[in-house]
PDB file of N, CA and C in Angstrom:
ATOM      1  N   UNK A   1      93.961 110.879  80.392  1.00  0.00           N
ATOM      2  CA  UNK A   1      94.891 110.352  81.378  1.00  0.00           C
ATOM      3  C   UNK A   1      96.280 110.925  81.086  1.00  0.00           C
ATOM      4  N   UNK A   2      96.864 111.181  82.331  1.00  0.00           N
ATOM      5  CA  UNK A   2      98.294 111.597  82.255  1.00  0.00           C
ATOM      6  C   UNK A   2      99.284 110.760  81.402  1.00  0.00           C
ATOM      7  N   UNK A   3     100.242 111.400  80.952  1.00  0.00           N
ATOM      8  CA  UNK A   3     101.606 110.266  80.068  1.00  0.00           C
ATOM      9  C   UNK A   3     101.902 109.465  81.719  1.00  0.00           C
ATOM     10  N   UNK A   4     102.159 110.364  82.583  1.00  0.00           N
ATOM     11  CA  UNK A   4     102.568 109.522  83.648  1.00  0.00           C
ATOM     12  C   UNK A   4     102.035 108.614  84.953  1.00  0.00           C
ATOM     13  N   UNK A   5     100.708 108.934  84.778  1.00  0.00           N
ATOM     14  CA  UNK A   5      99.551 108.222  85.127  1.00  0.00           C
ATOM     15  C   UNK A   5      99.468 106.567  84.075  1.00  0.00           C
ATOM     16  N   UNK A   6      99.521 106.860  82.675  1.00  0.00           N
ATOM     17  CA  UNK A   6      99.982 106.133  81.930  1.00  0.00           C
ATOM     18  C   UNK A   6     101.152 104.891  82.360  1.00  0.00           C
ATOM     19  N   UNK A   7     102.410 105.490  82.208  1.00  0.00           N
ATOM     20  CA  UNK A   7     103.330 104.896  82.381  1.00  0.00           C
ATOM     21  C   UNK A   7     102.821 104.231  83.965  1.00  0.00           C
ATOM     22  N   UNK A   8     102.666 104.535  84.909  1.00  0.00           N
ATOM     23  CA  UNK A   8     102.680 103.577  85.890  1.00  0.00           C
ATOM     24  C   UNK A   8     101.444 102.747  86.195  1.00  0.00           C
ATOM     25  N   UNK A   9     100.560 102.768  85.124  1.00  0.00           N
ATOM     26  CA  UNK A   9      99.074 101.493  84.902  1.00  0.00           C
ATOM     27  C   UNK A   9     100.138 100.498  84.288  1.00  0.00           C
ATOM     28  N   UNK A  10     100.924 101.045  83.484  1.00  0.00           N
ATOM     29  CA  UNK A  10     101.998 100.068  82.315  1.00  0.00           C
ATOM     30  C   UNK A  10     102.847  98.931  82.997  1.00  0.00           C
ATOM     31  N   UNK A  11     103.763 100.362  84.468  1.00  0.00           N
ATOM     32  CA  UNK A  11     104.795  99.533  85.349  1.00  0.00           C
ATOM     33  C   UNK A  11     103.553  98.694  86.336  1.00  0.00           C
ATOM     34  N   UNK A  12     102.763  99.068  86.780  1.00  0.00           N
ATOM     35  CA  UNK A  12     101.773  98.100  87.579  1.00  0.00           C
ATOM     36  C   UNK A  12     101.367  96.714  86.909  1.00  0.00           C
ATOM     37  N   UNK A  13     100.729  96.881  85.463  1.00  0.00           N
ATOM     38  CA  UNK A  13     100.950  95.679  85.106  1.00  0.00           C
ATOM     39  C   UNK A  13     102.085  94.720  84.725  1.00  0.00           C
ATOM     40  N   UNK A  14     103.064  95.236  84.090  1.00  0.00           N
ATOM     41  CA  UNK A  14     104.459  94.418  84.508  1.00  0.00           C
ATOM     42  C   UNK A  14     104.621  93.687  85.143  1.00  0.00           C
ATOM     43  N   UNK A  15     104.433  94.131  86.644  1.00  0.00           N
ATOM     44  CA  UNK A  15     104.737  93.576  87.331  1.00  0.00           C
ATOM     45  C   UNK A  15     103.785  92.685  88.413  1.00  0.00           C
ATOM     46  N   UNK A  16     102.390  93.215  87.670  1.00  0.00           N
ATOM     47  CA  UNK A  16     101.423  91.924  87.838  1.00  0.00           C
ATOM     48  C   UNK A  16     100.683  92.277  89.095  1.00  0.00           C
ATOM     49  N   UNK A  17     100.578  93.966  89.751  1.00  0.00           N
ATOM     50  CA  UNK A  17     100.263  94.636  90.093  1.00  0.00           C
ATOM     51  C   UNK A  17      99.103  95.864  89.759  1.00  0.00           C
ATOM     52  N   UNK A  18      97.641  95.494  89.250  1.00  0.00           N
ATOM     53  CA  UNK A  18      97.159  96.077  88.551  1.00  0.00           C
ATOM     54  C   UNK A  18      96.875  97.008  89.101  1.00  0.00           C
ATOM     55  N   UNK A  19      96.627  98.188  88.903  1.00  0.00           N
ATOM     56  CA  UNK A  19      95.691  99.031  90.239  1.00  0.00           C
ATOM     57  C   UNK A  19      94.571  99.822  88.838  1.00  0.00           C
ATOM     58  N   UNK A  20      93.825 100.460  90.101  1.00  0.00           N
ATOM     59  CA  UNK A  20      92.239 101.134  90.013  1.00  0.00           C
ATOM     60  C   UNK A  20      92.605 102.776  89.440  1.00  0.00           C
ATOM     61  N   UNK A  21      91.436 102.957  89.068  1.00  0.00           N
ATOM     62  CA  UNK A  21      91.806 104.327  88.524  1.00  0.00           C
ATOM     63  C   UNK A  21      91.543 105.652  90.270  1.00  0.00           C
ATOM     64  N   UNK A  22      90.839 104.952  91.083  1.00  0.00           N
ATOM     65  CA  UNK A  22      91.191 105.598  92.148  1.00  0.00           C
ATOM     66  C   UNK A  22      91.258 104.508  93.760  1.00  0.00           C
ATOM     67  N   UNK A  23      91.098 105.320  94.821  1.00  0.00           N
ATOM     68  CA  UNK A  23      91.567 103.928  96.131  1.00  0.00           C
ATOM     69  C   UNK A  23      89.890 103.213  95.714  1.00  0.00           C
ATOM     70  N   UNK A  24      88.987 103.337  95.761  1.00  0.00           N
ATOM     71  CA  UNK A  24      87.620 102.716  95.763  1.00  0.00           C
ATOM     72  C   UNK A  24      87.433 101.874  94.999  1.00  0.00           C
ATOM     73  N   UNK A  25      88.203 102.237  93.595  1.00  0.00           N
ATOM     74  CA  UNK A  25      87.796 101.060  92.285  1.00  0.00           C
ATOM     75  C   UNK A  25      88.326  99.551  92.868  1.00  0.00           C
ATOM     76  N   UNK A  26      87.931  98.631  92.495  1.00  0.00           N
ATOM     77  CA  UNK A  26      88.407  97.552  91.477  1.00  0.00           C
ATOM     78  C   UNK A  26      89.765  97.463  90.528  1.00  0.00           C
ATOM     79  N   UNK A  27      90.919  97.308  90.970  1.00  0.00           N
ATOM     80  CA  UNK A  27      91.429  96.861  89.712  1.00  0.00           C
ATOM     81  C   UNK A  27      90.987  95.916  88.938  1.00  0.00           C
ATOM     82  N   UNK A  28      91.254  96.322  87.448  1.00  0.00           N
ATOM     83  CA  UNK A  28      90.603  95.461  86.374  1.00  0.00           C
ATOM     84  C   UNK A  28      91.794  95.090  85.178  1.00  0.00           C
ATOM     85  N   UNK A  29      91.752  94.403  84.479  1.00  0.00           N
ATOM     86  CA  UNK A  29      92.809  93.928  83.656  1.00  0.00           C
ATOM     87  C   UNK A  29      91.885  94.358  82.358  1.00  0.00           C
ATOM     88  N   UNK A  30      91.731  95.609  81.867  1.00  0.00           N
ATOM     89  CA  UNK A  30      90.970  95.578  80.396  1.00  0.00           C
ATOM     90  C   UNK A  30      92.683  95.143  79.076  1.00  0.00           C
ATOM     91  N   UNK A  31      91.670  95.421  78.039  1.00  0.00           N
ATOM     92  CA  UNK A  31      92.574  95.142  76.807  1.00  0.00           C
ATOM     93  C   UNK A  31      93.902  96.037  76.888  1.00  0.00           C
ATOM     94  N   UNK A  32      95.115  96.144  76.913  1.00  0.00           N
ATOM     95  CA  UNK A  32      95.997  96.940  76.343  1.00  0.00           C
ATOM     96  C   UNK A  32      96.637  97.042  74.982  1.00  0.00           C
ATOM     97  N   UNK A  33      96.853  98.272  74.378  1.00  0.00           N
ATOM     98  CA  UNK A  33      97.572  98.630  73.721  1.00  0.00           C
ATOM     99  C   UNK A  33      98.572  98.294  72.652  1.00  0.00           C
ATOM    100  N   UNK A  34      98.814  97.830  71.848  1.00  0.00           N
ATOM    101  CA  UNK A  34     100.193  97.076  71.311  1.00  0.00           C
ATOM    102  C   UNK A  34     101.412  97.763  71.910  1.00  0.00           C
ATOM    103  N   UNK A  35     101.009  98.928  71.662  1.00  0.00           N
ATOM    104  CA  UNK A  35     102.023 100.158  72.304  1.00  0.00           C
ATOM    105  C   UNK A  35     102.742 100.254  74.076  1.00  0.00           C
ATOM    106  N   UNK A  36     101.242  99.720  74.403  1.00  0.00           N
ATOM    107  CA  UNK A  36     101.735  99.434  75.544  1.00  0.00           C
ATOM    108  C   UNK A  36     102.384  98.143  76.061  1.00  0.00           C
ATOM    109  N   UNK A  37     101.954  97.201  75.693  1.00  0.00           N
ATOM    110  CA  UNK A  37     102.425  95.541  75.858  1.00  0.00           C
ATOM    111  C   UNK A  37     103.574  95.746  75.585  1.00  0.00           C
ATOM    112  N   UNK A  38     103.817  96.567  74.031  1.00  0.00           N
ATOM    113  CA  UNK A  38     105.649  96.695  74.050  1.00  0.00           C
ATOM    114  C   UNK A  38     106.556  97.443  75.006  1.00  0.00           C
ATOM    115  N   UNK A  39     106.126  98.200  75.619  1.00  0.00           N
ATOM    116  CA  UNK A  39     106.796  98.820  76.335  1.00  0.00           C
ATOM    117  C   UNK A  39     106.499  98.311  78.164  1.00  0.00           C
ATOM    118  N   UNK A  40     105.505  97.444  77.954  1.00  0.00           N
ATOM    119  CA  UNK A  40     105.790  96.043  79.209  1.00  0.00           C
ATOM    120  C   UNK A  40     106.829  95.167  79.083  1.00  0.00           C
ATOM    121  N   UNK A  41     106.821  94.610  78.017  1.00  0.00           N
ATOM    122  CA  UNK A  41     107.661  93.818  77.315  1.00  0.00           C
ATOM    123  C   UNK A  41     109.288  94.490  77.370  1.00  0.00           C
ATOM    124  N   UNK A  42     109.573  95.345  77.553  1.00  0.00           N
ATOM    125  CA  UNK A  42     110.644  95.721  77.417  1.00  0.00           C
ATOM    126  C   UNK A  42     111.240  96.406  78.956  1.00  0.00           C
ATOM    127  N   UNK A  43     110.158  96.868  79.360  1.00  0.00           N
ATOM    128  CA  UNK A  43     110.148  96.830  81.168  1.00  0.00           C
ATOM    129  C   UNK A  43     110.830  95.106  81.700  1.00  0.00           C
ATOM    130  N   UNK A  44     110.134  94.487  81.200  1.00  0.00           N
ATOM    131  CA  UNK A  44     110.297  93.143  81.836  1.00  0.00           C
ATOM    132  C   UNK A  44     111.605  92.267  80.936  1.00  0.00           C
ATOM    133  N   UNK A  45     112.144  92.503  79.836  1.00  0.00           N
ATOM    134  CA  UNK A  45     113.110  92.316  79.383  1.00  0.00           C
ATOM    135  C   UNK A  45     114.279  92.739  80.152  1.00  0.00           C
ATOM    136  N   UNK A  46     114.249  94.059  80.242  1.00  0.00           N
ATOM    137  CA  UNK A  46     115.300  95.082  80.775  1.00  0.00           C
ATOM    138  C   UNK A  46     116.158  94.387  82.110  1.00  0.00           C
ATOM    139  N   UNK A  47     114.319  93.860  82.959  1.00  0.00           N
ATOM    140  CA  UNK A  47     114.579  93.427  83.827  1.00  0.00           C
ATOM    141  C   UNK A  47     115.200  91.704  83.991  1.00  0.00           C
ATOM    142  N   UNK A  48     115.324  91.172  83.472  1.00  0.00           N
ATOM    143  CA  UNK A  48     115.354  89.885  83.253  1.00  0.00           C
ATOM    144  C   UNK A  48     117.091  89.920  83.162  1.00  0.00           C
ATOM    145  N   UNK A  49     116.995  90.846  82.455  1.00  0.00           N
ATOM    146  CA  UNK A  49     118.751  91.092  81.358  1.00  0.00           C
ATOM    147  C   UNK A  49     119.412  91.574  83.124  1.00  0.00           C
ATOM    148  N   UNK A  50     118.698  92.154  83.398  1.00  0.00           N
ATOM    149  CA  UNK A  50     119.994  93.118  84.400  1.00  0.00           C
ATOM    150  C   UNK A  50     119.711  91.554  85.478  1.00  0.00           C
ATOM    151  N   UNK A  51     118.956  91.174  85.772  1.00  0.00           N
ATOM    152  CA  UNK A  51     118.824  89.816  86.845  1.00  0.00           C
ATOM    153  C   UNK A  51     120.056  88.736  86.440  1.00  0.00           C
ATOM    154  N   UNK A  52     120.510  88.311  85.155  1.00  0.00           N
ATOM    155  CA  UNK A  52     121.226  87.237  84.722  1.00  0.00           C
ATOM    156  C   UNK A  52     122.659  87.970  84.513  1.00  0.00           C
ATOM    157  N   UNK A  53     122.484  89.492  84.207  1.00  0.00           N
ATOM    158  CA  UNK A  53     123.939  89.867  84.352  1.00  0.00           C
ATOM    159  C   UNK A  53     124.374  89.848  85.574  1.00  0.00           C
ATOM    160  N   UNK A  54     123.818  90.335  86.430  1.00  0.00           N
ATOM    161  CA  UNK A  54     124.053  90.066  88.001  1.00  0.00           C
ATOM    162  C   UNK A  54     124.134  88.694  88.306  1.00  0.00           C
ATOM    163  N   UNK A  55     123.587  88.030  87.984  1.00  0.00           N
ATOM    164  CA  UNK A  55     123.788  86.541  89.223  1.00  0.00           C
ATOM    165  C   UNK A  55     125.053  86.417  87.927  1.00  0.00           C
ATOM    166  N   UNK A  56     125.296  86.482  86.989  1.00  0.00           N
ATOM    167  CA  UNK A  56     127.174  86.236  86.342  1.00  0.00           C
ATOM    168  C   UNK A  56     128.097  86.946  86.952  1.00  0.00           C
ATOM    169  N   UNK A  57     127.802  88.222  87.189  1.00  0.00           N
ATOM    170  CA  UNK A  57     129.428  88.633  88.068  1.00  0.00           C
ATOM    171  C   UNK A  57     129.275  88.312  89.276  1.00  0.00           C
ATOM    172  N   UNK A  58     128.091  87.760  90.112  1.00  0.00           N
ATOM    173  CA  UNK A  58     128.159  86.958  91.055  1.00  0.00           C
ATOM    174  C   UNK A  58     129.243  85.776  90.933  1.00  0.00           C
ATOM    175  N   UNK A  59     128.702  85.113  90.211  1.00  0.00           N
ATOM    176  CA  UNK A  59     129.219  84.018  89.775  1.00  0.00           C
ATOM    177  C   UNK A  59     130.801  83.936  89.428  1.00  0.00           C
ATOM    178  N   UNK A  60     130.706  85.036  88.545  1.00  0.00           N
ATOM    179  CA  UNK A  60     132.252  85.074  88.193  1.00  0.00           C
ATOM    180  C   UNK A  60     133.122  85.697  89.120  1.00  0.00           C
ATOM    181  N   UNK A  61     132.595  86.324  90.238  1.00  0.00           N
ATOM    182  CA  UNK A  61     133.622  87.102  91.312  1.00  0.00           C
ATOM    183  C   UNK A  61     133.307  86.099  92.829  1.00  0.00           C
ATOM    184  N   UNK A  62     132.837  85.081  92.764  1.00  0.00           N
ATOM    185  CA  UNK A  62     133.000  84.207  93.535  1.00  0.00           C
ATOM    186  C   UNK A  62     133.879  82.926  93.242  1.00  0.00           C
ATOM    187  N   UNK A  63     133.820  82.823  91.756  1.00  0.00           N
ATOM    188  CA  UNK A  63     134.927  81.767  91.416  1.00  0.00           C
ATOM    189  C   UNK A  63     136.082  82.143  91.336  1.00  0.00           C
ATOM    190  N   UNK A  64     136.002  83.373  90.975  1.00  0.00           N
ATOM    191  CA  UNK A  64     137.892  84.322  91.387  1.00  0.00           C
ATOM    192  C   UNK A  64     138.211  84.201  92.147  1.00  0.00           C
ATOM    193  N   UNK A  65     137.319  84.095  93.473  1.00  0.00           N
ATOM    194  CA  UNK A  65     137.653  83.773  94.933  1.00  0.00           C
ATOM    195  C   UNK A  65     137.747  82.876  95.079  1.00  0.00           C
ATOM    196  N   UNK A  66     137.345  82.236  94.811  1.00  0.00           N
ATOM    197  CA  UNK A  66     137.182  80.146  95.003  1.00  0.00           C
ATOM    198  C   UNK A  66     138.771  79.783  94.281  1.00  0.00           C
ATOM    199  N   UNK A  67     139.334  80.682  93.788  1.00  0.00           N
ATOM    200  CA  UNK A  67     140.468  80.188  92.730  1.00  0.00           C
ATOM    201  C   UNK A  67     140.241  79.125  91.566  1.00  0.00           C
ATOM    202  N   UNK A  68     138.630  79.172  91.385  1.00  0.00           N
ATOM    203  CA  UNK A  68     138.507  78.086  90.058  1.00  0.00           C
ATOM    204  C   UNK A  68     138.745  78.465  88.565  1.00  0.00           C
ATOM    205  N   UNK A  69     139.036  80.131  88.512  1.00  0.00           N
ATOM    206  CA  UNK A  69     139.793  80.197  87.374  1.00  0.00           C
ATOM    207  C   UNK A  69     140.562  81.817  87.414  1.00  0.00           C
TER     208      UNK A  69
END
């Protein structure tokens, strides 16, 4: 299997999106990787981090506006 065939079985499960090795299969959820779980794990970190920094300068550039500080 490709590195980049790879990487996007990795981003598919992330995001809880499994897919088939072609259109006909079955997606299947077999065992992964340590290697890979970590680098899910850090897909989905990444993502989490950039979600809570955003809703804060939300936050903080609406209360600038609000004049609450």
């Amino acid at each position: 299997m490709s590195e980049q065939r790879n990487w996007i079985k990795i981003w598919a499960r992330t995001v809880g999106m499994p897919i088939g090795e072609t259109d006909q299969d079955a997606p299947t959820n077999p065992a992964i990787s340590k290697k890979d779980v970590k680098k899910a794990l850090a897909f989905r970190t990444f993502w989490i981090a950039l979600h809570v920094f955003t809703c804060g300068m939300i936050i903080a550039g609406n209360g600038k506006t609000l004049g609450l500080w």
